[in-house]
Protein backbone atom coordinates (compact mmCIF):
# COMPACT_ATOMS: atom_id res chain seq x y z
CA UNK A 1 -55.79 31.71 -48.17
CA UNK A 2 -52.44 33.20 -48.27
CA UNK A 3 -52.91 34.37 -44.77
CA UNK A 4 -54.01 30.97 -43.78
CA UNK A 5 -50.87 29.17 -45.48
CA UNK A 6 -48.63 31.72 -43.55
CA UNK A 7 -49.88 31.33 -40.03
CA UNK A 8 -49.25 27.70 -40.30
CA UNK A 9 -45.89 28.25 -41.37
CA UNK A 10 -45.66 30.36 -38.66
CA UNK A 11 -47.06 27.97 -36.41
CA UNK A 12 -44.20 25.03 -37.22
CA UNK A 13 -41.36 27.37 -36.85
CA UNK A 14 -42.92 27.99 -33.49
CA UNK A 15 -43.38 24.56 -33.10
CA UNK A 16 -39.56 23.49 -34.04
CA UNK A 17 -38.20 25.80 -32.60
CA UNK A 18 -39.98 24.69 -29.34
CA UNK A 19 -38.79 21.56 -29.76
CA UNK A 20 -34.52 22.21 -30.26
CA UNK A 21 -34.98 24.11 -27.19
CA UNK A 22 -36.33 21.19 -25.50
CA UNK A 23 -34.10 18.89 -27.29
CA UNK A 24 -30.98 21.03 -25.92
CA UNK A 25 -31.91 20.95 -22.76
CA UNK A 26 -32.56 17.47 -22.25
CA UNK A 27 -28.99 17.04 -23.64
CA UNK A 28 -27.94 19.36 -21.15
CA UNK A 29 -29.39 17.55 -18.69
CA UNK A 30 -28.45 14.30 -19.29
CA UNK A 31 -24.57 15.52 -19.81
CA UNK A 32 -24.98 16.95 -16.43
CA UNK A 33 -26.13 13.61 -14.95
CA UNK A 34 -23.73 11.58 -16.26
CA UNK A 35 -20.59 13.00 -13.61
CA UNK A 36 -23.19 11.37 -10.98
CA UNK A 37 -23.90 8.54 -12.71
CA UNK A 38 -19.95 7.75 -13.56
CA UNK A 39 -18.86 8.45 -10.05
CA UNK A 40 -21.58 6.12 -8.49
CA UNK A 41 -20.65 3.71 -10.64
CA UNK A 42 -16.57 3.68 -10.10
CA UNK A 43 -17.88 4.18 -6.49
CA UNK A 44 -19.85 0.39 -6.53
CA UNK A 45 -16.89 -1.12 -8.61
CA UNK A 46 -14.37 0.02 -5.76
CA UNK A 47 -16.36 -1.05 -3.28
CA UNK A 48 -16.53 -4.99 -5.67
CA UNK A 49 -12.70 -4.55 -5.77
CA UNK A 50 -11.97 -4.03 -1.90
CA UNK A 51 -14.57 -6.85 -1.15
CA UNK A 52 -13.17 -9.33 -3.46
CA UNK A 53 -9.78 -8.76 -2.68
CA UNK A 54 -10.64 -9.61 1.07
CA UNK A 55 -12.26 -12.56 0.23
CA UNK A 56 -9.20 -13.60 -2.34
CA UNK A 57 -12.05 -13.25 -5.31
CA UNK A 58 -9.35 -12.18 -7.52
CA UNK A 59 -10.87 -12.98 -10.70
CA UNK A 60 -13.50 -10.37 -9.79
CA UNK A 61 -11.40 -8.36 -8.23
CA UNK A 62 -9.42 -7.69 -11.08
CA UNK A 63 -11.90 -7.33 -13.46
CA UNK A 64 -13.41 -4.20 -11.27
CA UNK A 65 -9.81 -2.44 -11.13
CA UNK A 66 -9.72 -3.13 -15.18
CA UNK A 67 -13.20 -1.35 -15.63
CA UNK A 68 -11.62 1.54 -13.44
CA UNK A 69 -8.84 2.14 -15.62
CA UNK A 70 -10.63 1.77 -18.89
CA UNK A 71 -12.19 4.83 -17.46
CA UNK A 72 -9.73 6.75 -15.72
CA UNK A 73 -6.39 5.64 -17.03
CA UNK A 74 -4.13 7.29 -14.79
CA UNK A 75 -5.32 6.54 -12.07
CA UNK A 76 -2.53 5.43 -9.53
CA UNK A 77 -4.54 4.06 -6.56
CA UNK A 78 -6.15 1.34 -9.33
CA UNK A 79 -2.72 0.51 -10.61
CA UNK A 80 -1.63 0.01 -6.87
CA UNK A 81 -4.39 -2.18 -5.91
CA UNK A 82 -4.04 -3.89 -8.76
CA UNK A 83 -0.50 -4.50 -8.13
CA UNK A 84 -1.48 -5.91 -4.71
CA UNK A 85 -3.56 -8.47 -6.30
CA UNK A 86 -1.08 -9.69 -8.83
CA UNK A 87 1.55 -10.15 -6.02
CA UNK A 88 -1.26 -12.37 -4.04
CA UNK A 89 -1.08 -14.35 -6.64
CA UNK A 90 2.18 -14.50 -6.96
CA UNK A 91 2.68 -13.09 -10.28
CA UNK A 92 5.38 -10.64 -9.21
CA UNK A 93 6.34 -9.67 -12.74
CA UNK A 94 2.78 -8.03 -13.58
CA UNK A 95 2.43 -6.69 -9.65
CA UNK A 96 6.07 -4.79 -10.79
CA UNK A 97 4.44 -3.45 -13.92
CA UNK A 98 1.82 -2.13 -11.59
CA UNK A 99 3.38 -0.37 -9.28
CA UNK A 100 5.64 1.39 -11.19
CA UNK A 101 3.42 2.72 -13.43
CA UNK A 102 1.37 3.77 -10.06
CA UNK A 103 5.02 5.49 -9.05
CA UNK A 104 5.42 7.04 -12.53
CA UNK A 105 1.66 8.70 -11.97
CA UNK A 106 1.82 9.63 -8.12
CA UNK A 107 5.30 9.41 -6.77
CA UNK A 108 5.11 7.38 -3.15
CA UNK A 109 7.41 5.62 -0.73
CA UNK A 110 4.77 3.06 -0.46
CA UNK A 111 4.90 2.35 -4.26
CA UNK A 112 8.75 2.11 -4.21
CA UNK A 113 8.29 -0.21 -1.18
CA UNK A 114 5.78 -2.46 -2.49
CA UNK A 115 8.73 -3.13 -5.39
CA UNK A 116 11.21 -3.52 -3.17
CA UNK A 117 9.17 -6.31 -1.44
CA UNK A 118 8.55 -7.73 -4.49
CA UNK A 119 12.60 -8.19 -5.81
CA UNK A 120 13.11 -9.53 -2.19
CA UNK A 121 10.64 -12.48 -2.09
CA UNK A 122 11.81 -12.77 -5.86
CA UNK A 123 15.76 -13.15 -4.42
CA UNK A 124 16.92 -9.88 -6.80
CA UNK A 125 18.38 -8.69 -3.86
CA UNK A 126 20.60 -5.71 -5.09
CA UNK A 127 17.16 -4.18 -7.03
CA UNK A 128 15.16 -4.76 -3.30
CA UNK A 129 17.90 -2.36 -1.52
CA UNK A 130 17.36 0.54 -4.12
CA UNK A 131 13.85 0.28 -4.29
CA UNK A 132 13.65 -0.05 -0.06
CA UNK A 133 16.46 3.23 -0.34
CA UNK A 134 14.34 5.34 -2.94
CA UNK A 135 11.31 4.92 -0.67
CA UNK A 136 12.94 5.87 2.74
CA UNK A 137 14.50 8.87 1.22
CA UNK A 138 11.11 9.97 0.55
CA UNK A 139 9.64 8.87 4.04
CA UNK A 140 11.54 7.32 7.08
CA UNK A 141 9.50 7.38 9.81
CA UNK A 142 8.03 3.57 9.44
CA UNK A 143 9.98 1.34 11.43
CA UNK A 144 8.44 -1.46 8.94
CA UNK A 145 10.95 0.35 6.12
CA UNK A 146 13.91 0.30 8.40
CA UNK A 147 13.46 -3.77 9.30
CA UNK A 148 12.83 -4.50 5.55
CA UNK A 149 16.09 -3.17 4.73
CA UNK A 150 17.87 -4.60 6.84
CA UNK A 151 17.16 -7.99 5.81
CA UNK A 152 18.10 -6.87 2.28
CA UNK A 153 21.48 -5.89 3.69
CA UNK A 154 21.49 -8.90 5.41
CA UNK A 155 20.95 -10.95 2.60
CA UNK A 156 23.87 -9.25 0.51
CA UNK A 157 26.33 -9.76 3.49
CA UNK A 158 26.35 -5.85 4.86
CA UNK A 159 26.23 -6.17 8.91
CA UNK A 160 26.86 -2.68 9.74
CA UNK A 161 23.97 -1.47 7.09
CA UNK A 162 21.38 -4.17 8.83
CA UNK A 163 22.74 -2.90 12.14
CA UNK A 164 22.47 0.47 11.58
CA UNK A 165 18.76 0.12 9.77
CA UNK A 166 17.69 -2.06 12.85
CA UNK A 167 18.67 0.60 15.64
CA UNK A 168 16.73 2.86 13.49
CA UNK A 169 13.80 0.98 13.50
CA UNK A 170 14.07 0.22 17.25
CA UNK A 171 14.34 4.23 17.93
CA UNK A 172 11.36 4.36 15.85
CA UNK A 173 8.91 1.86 17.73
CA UNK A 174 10.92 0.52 20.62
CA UNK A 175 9.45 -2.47 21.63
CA UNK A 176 10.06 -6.19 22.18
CA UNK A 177 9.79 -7.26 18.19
CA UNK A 178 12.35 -4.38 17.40
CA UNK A 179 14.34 -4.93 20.35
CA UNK A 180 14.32 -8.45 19.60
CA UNK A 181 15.07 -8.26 16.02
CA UNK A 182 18.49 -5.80 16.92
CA UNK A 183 19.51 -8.38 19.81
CA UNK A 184 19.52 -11.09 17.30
CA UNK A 185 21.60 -8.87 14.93
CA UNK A 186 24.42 -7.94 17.22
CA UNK A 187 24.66 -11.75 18.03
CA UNK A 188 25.10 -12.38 14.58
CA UNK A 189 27.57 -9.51 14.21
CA UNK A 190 29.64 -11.07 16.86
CA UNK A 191 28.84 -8.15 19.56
CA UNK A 192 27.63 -10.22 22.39
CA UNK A 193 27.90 -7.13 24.84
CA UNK A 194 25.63 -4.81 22.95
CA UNK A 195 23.45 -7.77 22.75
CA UNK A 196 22.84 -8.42 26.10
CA UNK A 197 21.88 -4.61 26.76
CA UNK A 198 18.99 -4.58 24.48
CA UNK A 199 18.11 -8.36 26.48
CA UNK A 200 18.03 -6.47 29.46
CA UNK A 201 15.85 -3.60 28.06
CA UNK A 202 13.37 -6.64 27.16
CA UNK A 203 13.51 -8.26 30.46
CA UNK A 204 10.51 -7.60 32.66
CA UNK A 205 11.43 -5.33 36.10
CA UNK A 206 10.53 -6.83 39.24
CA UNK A 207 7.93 -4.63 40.94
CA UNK A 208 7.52 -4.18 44.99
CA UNK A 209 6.01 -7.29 45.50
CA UNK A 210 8.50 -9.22 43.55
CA UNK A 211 11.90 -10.45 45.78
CA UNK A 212 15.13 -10.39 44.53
CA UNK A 213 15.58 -14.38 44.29
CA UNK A 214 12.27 -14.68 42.07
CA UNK A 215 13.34 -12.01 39.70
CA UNK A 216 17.25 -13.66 38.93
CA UNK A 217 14.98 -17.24 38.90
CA UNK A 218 13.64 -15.57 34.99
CA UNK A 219 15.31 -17.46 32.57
CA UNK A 220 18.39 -16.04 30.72
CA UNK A 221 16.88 -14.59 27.08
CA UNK A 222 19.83 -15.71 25.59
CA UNK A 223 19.05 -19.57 26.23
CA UNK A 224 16.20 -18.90 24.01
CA UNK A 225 15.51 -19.70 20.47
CA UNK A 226 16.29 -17.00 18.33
CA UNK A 227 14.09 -15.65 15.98
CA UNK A 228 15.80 -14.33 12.29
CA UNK A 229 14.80 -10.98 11.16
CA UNK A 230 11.88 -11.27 8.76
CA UNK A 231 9.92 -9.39 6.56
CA UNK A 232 6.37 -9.98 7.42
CA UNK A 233 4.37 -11.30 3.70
CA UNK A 234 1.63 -9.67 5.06
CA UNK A 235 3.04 -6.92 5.36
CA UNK A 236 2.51 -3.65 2.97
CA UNK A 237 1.35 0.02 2.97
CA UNK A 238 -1.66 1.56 1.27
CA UNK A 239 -2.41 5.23 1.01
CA UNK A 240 0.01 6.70 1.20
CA UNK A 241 1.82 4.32 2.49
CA UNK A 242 0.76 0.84 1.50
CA UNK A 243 1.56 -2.48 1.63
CA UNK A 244 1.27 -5.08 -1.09
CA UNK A 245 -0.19 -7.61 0.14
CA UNK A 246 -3.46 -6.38 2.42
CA UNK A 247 -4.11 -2.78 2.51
CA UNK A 248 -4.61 -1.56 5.71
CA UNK A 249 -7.47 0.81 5.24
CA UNK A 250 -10.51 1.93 3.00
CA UNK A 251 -10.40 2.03 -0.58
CA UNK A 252 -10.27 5.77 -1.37
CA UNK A 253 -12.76 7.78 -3.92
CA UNK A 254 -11.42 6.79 -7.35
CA UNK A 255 -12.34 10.52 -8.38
CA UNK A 256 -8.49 11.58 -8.07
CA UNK A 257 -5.63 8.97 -7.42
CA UNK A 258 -5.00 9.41 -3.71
């Protein structure tokens, strides 16, 4: 009897003991699942936020970006994109708010020019030109940057600034926009003769088959409507260097910030 009593006991701390070690590894398992599970998950809801912000489904393209951060907080590529949908919708106040706290996580040109974009469609004109500053200290090599500043200066009545930001950009991408754009600013500077030298850079050059008489018959470029420097709206960087209002390329893996 007594021996009987005692195998049984035997038997259930056999038994229970069995069964934590089962217990702890199906806990083990299922932690080591849920990484997978997490990251497929943020992985769908980035791939809802890109998609609705490219179809201007901001409602659920927000809400995505939300569930992002409620999960990884400091994540500065969600605050950016986030940012870029608040400016869409022209709620430049929250889009600020974003961006800055994406700057305060990562530090980025394209976050300081996304702000700077911002205070210029919002007329705060003085803020635009030390945001568009702080970011092309950090990176100068966009000839976007270089135009966007100069309207700034433009805007607070600084010619040689503009000037000097629109040769910059023109060494950067010469072309006919950039060309263009520093034509139109040395008319406006009063320096006709500096003018007409980037005109002639834009003119076409008569080739072999092309006589003399046909190539002076090209209307002057100056007779033509000019065109005020801009700053494209549609115009913003991404990773890392975005702009506000369409990124340019694939939503990254929201495992780190990038």
């Amino acid at each position: 009897m007594w021996y009987t009593i005692t195998m049984y006991g035997l038997l259930l701390v056999a038994c229970a003991g069995a069964f934590a070690l089962w217990q702890q590894q199906s806990v083990t398992e299922t932690t080591s699942q849920l990484p997978m599970r997490l990251s497929g998950k943020l992985d769908r809801l980035w791939e809802v936020a890109q998609e609705s912000l490219r179809d201007r489904r901001y409602l659920r393209a927000e809400k995505a970006l939300l569930t992002i951060l409620r999960v990884d907080e400091r994540n500065a590529t969600a605050y950016n994109r986030l940012g870029i949908l608040y400016a869409k919708q022209k709620a430049f106040d929250d889009a600020i708010e974003c961006f800055e706290i994406a700057q305060s996580l990562e530090p980025s040109a394209s976050s300081l020019h996304n702000v700077g974009l911002i205070y210029y469609e919002t007329k705060r004109y003085d803020k635009a030109a030390l945001a568009f500053e702080q970011a092309l200290a950090m990176e100068d090599k966009l000839a976007a940057r270089h135009i966007a500043y100069a309207k700034v200066q433009e805007k607070l009545g600084h010619s040689k600034k503009m000037l000097e930001s629109l040769e910059r950009a023109a060494k950067l991408e010469p072309g006919t926009q950039t060309y263009q754009l520093l034509a139109e600013g040395y008319e406006r500077a009063g320096d006709h003769k500096k003018a007409q030298r980037i005109r002639t850079k834009m003119q076409p050059q008569p080739t072999s088959a092309q006589s003399p008489q046909q190539h002076r018959a090209q209307p002057d470029p100056r007779q033509q409507p000019q065109q005020r420097i801009t700053v494209p709206s549609q115009q913003v960087e991404q990773q890392p260097s975005t702009a506000y209002y369409h990124p340019p390329a694939a939503l990254p893996a929201p495992a780190v910030p990038t």
